[in-house]
Protein backbone atom coordinates (compact mmCIF):
# COMPACT_ATOMS: atom_id res chain seq x y z
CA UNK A 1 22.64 22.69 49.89
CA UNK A 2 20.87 21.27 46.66
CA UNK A 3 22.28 22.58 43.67
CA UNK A 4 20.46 22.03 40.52
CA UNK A 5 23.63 19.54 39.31
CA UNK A 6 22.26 17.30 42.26
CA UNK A 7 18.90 17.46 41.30
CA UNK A 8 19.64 16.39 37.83
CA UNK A 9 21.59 13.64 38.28
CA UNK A 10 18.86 12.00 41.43
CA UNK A 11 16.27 12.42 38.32
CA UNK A 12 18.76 10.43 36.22
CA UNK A 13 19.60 8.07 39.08
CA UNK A 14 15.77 7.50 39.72
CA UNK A 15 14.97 7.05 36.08
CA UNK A 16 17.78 4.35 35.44
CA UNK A 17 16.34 2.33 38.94
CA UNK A 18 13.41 1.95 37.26
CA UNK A 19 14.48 1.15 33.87
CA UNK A 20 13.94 -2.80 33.02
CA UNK A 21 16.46 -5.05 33.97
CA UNK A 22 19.22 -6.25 31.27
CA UNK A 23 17.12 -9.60 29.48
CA UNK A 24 13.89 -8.27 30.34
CA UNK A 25 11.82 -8.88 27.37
CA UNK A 26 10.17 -5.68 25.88
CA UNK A 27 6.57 -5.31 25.48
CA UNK A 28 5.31 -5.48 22.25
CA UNK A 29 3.94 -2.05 20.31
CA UNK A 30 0.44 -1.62 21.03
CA UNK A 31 -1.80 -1.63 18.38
CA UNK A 32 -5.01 -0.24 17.93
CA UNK A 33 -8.04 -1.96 18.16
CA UNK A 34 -9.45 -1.56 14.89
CA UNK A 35 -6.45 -2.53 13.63
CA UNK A 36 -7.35 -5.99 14.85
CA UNK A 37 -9.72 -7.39 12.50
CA UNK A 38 -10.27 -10.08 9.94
CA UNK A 39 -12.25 -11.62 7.66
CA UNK A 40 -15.08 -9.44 6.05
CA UNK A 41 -14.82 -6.71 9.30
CA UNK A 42 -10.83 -6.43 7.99
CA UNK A 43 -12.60 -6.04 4.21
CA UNK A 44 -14.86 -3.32 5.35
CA UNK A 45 -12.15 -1.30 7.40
CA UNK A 46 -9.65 -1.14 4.64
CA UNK A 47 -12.42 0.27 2.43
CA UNK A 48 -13.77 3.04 4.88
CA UNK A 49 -10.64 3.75 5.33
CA UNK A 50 -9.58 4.05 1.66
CA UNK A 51 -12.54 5.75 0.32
CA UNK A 52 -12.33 8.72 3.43
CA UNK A 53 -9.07 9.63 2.09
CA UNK A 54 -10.59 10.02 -1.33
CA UNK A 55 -9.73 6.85 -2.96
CA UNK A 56 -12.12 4.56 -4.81
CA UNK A 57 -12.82 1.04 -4.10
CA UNK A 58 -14.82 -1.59 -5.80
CA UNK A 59 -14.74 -5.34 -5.42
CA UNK A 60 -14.48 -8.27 -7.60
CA UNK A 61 -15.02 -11.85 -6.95
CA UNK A 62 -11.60 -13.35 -8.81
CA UNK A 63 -8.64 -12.29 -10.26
CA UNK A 64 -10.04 -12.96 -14.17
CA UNK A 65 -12.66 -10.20 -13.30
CA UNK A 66 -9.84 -7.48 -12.61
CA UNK A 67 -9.64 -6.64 -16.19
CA UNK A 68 -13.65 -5.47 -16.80
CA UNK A 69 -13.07 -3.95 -13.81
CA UNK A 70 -9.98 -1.33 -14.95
CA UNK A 71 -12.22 -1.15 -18.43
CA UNK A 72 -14.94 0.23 -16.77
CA UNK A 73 -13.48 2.51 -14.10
CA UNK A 74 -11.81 4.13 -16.90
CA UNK A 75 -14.87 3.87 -19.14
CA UNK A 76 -17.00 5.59 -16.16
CA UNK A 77 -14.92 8.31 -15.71
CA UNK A 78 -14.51 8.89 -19.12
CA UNK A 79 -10.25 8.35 -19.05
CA UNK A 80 -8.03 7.27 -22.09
CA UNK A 81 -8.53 3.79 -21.76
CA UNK A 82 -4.32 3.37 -22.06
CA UNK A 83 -2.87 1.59 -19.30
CA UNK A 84 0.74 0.70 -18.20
CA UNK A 85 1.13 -2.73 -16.53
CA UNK A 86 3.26 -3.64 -13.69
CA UNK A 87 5.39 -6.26 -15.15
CA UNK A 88 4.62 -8.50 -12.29
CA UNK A 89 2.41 -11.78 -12.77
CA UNK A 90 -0.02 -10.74 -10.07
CA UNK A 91 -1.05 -7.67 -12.63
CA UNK A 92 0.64 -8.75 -16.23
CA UNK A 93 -0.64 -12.34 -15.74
CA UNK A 94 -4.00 -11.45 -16.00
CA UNK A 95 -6.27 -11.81 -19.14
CA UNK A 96 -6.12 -8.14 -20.83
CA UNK A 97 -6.88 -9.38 -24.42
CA UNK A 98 -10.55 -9.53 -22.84
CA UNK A 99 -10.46 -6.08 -22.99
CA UNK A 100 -10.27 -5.35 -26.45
CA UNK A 101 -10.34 -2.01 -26.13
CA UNK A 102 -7.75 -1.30 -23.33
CA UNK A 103 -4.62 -0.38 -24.83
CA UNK A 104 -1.82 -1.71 -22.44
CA UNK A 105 1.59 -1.95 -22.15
CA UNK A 106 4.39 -3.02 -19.25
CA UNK A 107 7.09 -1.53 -17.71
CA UNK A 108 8.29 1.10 -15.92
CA UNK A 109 6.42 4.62 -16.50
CA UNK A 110 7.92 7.52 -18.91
CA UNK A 111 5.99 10.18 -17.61
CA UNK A 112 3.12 10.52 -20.31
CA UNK A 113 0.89 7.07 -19.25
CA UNK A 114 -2.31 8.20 -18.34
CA UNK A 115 -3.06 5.52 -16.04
CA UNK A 116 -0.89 2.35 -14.64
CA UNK A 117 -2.03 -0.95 -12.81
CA UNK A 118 0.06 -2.43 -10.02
CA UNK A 119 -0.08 -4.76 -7.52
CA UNK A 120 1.37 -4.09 -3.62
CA UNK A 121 2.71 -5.48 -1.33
CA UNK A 122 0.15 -4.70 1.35
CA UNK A 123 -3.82 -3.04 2.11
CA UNK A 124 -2.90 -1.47 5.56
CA UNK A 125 -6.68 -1.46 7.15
CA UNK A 126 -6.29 0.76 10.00
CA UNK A 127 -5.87 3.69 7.61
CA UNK A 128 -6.48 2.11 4.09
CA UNK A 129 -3.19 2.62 3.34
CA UNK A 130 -1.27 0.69 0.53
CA UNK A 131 2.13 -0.74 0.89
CA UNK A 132 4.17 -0.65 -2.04
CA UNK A 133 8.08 -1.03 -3.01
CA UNK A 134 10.30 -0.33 -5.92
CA UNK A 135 12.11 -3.41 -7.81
CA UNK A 136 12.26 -4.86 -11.32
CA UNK A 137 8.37 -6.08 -11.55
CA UNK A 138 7.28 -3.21 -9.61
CA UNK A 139 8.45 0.20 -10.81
CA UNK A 140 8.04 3.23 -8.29
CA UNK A 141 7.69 4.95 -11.72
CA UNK A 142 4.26 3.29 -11.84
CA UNK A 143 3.33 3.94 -8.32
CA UNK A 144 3.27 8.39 -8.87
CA UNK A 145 3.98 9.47 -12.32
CA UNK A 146 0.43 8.38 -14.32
CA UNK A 147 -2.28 10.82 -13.12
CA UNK A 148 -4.68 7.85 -12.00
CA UNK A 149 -2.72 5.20 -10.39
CA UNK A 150 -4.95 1.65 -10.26
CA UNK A 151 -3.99 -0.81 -7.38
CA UNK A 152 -4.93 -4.60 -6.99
CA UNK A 153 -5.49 -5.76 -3.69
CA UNK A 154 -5.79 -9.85 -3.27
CA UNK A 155 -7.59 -10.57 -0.09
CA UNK A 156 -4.65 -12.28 1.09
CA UNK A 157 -2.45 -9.03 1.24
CA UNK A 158 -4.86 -6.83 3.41
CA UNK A 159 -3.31 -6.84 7.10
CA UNK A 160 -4.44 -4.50 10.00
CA UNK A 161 -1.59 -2.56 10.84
CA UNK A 162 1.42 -1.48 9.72
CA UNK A 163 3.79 -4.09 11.57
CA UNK A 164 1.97 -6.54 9.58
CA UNK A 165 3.07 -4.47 6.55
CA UNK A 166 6.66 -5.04 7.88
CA UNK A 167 5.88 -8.39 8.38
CA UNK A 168 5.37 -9.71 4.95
CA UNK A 169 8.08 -7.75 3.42
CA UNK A 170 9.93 -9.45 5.36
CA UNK A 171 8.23 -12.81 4.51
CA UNK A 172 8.83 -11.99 0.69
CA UNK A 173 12.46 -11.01 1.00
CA UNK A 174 13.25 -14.12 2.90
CA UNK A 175 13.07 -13.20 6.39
CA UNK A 176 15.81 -10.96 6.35
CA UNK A 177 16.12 -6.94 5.28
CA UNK A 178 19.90 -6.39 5.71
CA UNK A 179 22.50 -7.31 3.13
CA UNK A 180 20.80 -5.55 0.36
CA UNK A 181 17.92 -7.30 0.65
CA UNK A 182 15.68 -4.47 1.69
CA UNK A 183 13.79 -2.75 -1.67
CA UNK A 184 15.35 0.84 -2.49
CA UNK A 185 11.76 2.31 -1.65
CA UNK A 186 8.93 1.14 0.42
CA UNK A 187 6.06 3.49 0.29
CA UNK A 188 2.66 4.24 2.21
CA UNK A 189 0.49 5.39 0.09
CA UNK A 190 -2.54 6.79 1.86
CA UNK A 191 -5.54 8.25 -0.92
CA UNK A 192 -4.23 10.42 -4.90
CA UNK A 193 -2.19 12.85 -3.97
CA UNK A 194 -2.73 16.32 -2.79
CA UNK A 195 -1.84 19.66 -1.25
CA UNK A 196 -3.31 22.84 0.42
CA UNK A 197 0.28 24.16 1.06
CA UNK A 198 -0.85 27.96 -1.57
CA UNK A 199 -4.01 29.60 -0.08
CA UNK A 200 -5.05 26.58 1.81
CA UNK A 201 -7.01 25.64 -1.61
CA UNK A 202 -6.83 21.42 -1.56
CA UNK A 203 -5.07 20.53 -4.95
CA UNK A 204 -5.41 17.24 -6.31
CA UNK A 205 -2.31 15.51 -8.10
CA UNK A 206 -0.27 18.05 -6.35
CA UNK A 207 2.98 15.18 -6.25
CA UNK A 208 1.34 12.35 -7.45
CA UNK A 209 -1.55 10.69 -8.93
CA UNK A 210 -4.87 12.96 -8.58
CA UNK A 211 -6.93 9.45 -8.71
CA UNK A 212 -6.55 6.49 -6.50
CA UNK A 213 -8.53 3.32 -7.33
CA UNK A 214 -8.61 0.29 -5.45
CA UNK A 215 -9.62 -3.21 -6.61
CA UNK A 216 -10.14 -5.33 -4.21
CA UNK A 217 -9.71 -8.98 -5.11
CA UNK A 218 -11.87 -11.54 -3.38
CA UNK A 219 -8.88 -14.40 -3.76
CA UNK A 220 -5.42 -15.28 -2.80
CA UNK A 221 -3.00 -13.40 -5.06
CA UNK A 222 -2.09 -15.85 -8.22
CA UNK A 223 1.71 -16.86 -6.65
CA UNK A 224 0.02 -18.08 -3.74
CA UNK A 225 -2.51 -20.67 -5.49
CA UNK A 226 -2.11 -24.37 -5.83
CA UNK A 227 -0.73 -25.54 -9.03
CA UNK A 228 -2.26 -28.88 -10.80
């Protein structure tokens, strides 16, 4: 007579007969299909993305244009125009003293900036998602603490999925991720911050930022340009 022991362990015996041999190579993760874009489609899908999850996105040609661009998204919305830089040379590089009236500094955030300006390490298309870790020229600080949190994207960082993400972290830390050579904190950040946990009443800023802007750079990021 079956007993239920017997049962269980034919289940286990049939599962492990049709388990892949030892050296068979594993199929890669599937990705979804409009993850799989480039050029201007892999432009537009970040930015649908982005914008349904309540950030804002505008576009600049070049990298000396990023600037006017914080100046006026602040100006528009009628914001302190006091901004904390990122002291990395994809965001601190950049001409600020054409914005006279922007009041900027660099480093890592106290708690009372209004507004900071970082680059990241990725766009993530397939849900406008932005990749971002902690480390000296990139302060998580920056990333959560200001109420409006400003993000450059170079055109070379947008990927479409997240393994791309993975990717060129990897790329930038040398390949590798053990030995201490994986940031402290690698963040997905997906739209500002919010909540609907009290009275199902959506609460911006609830843990973060209560505006997310995206600028969208039209050019490789400055580290990545030829020198003459």
């Amino acid at each position: 007579m079956s007993t239920d022991r017997d049962r269980m362990l034919a289940t286990i015996r049939a599962g492990v007969s049709r388990s892949p041999t030892k050296g068979t190579p594993k199929p890669g993760p599937l990705v979804p299909q409009r993850g799989q874009q480039t050029g201007r489609a892999l432009v537009d899908l970040f930015r649908k993305q982005a914008e349904a999850a309540s950030a804002t996105v505008v576009e600049v040609a070049r990298a000396e244009d990023v600037p006017a661009a914080v100046a006026e998204y602040l100006r528009g919305r009628n914001l302190p125009p006091q901004i904390k830089l990122a002291p990395d040379a994809r965001v601190q590089g950049l001409d600020w003293k054409s914005q006279p009236l922007l009041e900027t500094s660099s480093g890592a955030s106290d708690g009372h900036d209004p507004a900071s300006v970082t680059p990241v390490l990725a766009g993530v298309a397939e849900t406008g998602t932005l990749m971002v870790h902690s480390g000296d020229a990139t302060p998580n600080t920056l990333h959560f603490l200001p109420e409006t949190h400003i993000a450059v994207v170079y055109a070379d960082e947008l990927v479409g999925t997240y393994e791309e993400g993975w990717t060129a972290l990897r790329a930038k830390q040398g390949g590798d991720l053990s030995n201490g050579a994986m940031p402290r904190t690698v963040s997905f950040v997906t739209g500002p911050s919010r909540s609907a946990d009290i009275g199902k009443i959506l609460l911006m800023g609830a843990h973060g930022p209560k505006r997310l802007h995206v600028i969208l750079v039209d050019a490789p990021k400055p580290s990545a340009r030829p020198t003459h």
